[in-house]
Protein backbone atom coordinates (compact mmCIF):
# COMPACT_ATOMS: atom_id res chain seq x y z
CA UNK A 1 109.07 54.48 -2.44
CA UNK A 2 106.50 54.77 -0.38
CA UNK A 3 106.24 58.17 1.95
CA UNK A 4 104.51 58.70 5.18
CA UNK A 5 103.61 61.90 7.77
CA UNK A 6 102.62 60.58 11.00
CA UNK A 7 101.78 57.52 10.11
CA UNK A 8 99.44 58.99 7.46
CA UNK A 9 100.33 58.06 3.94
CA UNK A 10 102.14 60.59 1.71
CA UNK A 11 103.48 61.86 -1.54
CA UNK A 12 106.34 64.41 -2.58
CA UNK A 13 104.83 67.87 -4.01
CA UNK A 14 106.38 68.04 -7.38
CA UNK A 15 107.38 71.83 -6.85
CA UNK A 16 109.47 71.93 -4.04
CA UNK A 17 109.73 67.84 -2.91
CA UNK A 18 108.14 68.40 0.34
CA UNK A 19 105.75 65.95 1.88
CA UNK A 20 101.55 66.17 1.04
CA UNK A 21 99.24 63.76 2.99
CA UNK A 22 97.23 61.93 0.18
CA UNK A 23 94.06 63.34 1.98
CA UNK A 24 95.49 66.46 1.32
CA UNK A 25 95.02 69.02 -1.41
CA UNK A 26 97.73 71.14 -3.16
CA UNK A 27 98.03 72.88 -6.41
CA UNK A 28 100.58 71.45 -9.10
CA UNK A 29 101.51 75.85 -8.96
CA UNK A 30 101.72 75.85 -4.84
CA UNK A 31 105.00 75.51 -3.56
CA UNK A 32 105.85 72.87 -0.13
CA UNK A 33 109.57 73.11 0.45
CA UNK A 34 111.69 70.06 0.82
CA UNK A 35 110.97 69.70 4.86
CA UNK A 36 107.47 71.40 5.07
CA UNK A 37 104.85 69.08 5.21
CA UNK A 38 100.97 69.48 4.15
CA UNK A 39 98.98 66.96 6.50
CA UNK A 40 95.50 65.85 7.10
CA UNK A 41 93.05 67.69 4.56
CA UNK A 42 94.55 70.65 4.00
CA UNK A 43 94.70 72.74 1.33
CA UNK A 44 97.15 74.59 -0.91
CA UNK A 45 96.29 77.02 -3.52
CA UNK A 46 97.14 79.27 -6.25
CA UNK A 47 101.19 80.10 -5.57
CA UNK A 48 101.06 79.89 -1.91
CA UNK A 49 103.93 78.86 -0.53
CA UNK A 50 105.26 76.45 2.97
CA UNK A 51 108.24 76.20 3.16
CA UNK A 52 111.54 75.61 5.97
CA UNK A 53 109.85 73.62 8.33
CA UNK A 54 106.47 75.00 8.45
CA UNK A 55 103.49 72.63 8.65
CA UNK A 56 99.63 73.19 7.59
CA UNK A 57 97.32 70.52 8.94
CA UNK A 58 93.78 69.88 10.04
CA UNK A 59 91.36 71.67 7.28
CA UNK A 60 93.21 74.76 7.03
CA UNK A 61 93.77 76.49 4.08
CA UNK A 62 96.62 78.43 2.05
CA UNK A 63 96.42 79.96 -1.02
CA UNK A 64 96.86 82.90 -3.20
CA UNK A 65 100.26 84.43 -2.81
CA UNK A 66 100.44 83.48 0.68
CA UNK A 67 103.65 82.19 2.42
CA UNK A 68 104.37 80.17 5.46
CA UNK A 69 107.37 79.38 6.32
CA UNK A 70 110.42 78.88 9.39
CA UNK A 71 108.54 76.82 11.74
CA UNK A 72 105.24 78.35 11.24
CA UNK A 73 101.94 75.93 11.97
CA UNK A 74 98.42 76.75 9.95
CA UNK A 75 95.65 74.02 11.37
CA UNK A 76 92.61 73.09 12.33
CA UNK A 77 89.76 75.88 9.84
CA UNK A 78 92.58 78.72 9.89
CA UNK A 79 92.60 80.46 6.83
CA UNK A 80 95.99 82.73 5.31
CA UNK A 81 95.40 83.77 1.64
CA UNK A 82 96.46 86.65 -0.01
CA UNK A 83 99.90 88.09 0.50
CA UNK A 84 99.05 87.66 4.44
CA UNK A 85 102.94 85.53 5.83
CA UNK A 86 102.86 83.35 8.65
CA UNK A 87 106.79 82.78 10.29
CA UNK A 88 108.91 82.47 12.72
CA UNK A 89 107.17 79.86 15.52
CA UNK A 90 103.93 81.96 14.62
CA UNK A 91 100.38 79.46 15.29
CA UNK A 92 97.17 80.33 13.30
CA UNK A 93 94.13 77.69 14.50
CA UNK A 94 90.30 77.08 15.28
CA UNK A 95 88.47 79.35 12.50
CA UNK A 96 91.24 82.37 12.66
CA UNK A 97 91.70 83.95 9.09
CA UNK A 98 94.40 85.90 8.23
CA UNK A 99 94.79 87.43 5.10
CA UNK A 100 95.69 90.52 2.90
CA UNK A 101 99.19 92.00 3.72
CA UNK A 102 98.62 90.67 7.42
CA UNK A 103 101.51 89.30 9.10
CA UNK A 104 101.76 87.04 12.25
CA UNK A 105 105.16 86.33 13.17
CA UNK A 106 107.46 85.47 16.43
CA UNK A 107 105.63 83.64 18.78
CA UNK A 108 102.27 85.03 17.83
CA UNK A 109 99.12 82.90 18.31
CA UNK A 110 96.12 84.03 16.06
CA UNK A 111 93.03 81.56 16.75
CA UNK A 112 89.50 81.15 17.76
CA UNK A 113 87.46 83.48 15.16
CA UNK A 114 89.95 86.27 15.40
CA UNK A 115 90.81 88.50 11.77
CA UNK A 116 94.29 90.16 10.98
CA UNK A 117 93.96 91.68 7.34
CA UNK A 118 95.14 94.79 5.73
CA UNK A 119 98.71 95.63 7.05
CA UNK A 120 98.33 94.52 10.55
CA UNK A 121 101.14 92.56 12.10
CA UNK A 122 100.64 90.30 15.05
CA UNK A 123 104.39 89.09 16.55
CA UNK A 124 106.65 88.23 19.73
CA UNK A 125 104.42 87.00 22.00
CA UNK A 126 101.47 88.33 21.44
CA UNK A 127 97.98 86.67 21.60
CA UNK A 128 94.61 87.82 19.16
CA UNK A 129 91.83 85.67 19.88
CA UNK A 130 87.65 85.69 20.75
CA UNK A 131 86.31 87.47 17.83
CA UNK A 132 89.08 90.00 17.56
CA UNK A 133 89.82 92.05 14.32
CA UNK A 134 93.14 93.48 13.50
CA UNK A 135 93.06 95.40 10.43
CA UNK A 136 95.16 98.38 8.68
CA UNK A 137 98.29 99.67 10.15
CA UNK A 138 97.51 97.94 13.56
CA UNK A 139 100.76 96.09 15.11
CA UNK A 140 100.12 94.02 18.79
CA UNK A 141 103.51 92.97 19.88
CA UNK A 142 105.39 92.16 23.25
CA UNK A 143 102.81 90.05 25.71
CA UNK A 144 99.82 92.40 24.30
CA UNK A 145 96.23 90.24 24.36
CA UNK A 146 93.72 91.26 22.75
CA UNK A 147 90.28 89.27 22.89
CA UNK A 148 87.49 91.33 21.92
CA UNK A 149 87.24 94.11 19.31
CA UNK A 150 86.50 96.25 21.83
CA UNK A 151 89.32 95.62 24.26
CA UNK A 152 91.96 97.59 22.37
CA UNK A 153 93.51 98.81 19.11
CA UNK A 154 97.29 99.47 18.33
CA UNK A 155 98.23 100.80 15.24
CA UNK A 156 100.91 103.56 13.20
CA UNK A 157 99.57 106.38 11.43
CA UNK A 158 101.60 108.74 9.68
CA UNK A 159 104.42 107.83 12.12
CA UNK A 160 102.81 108.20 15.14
CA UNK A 161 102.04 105.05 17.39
CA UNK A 162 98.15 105.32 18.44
CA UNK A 163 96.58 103.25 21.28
CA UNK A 164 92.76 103.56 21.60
CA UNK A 165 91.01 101.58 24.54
CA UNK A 166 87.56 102.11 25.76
CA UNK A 167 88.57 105.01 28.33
CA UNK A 168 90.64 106.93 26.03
CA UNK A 169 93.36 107.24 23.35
CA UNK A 170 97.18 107.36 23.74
CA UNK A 171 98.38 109.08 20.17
CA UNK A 172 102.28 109.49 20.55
CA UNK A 173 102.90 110.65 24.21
CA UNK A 174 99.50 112.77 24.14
CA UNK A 175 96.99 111.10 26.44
CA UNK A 176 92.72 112.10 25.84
CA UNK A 177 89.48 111.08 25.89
CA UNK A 178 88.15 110.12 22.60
CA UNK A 179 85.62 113.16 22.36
CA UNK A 180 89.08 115.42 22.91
CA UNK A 181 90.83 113.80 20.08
CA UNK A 182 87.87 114.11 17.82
CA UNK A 183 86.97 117.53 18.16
CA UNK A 184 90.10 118.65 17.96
CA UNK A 185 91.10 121.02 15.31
CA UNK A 186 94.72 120.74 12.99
CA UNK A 187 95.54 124.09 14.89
CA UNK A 188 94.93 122.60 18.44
CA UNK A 189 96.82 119.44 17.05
CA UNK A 190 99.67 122.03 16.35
CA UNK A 191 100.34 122.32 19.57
CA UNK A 192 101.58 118.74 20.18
CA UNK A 193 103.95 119.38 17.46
CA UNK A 194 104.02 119.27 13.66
CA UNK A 195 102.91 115.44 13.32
CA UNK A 196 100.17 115.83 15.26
CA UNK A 197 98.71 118.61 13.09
CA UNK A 198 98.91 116.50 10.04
CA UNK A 199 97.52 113.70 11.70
CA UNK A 200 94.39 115.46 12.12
CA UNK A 201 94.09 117.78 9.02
CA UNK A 202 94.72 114.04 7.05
CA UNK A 203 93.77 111.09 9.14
CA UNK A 204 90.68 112.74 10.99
CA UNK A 205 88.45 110.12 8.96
CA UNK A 206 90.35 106.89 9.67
CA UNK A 207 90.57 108.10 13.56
CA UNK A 208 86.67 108.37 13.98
CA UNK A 209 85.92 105.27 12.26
CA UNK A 210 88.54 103.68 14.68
CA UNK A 211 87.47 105.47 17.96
CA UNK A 212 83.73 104.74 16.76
CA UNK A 213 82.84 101.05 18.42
CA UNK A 214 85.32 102.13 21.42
CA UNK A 215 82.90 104.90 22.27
CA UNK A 216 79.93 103.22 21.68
CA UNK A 217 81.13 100.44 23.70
CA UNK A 218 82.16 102.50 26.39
CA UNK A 219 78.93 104.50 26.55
CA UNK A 220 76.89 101.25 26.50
CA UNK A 221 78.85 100.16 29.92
CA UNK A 222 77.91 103.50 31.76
């Protein structure tokens, strides 16, 4: 029988059924699911997995322990390796990589040159694009945009929600500058409430190198 995706010619994957362009490349260990489809010359590695009625196309690329799946697209030079998941009606395109324990999910859109690696999760309707870089604990949700690395960062540490822009830092309901956050002592923090004193006895390390290319950007601007 002879199988076709778009008028492209096809095969069924061996490990799962689904359907693999025969410009495409997947692993005899990857995994397409029964109505996921692998088009044009993409590629599926290692024990990746697309599944539901997710689609990779264009040159993009899936491997590792990666999984795509619901009704998920991966095209054009996107990249999701790793143990990064792609779901819901999530898009990754043009050269976006995500990766790691990344998640985009939703109605998220992750393209251009933008990075989400680490435990960052992009979802509902948000947008990461330009050169953006999501990494660690950072979640963008609801109709956030984020563009440039310098526009903002959203992210959970030790429970608390933390918003940095280039004007200042929102950690919990406490509103400062950055130079106020950072020279802040766990005493000071105290004040704010328990949390915040750990926050800044512990996490005073992973704050500055956050807060670092907001500053910088900010004082370059003045």
């Amino acid at each position: 029988m002879k199988y076709e995706i778009y008028g492209q010619p096809a095969r069924k994957h061996s490990n799962g059924g689904g359907l693999v362009a025969l410009t495409a490349s997947v692993a005899e260990t990857a995994y397409v699911g029964p109505n996921a489809k692998v088009c044009g010359y993409a590629k599926v590695y290692g024990n990746a997995k697309v599944s539901d009625n997710a689609k990779v196309s264009g040159n993009a690329e899936v491997s590792d322990n990666a999984k795509v799946s619901d009704n998920a697209r991966v095209y054009d030079n996107a990249r999701v390796y790793g143990d990064a998941m792609v779901y819901g009606n999530a898009r990754v395109y043009g050269n976006a990589v995500v990766y790691g324990n990344a998640m985009a999910y939703g109605d998220a859109m992750v393209y251009d040159n933008a990075k989400v690696y680490g435990n960052a999760m992009v979802c509902d309707d948000a947008m990461v694009y330009g050169n953006a870089v999501r990494y660690g604990n950072a979640k963008v949700y609801g109709n956030a945009v984020v563009s440039k690395p310098q526009d903002i960062a959203i992210l959970t540490i030790n429970g608390i929600n933390i918003t940095i822009t280039k004007q200042n830092a929102v950690v919990g309901c406490q509103c400062l500058e950055h130079k106020e956050w950072l020279d802040m002592t766990g005493e000071q923090a105290l004040e704010f409430g328990q949390e915040y004193g750990d926050l800044f006895d512990f996490y005073r390390p992973a704050l500055l190198q956050i807060m670092n290319p907001f500053m910088e950007s900010n004082n370059a601007n003045k």
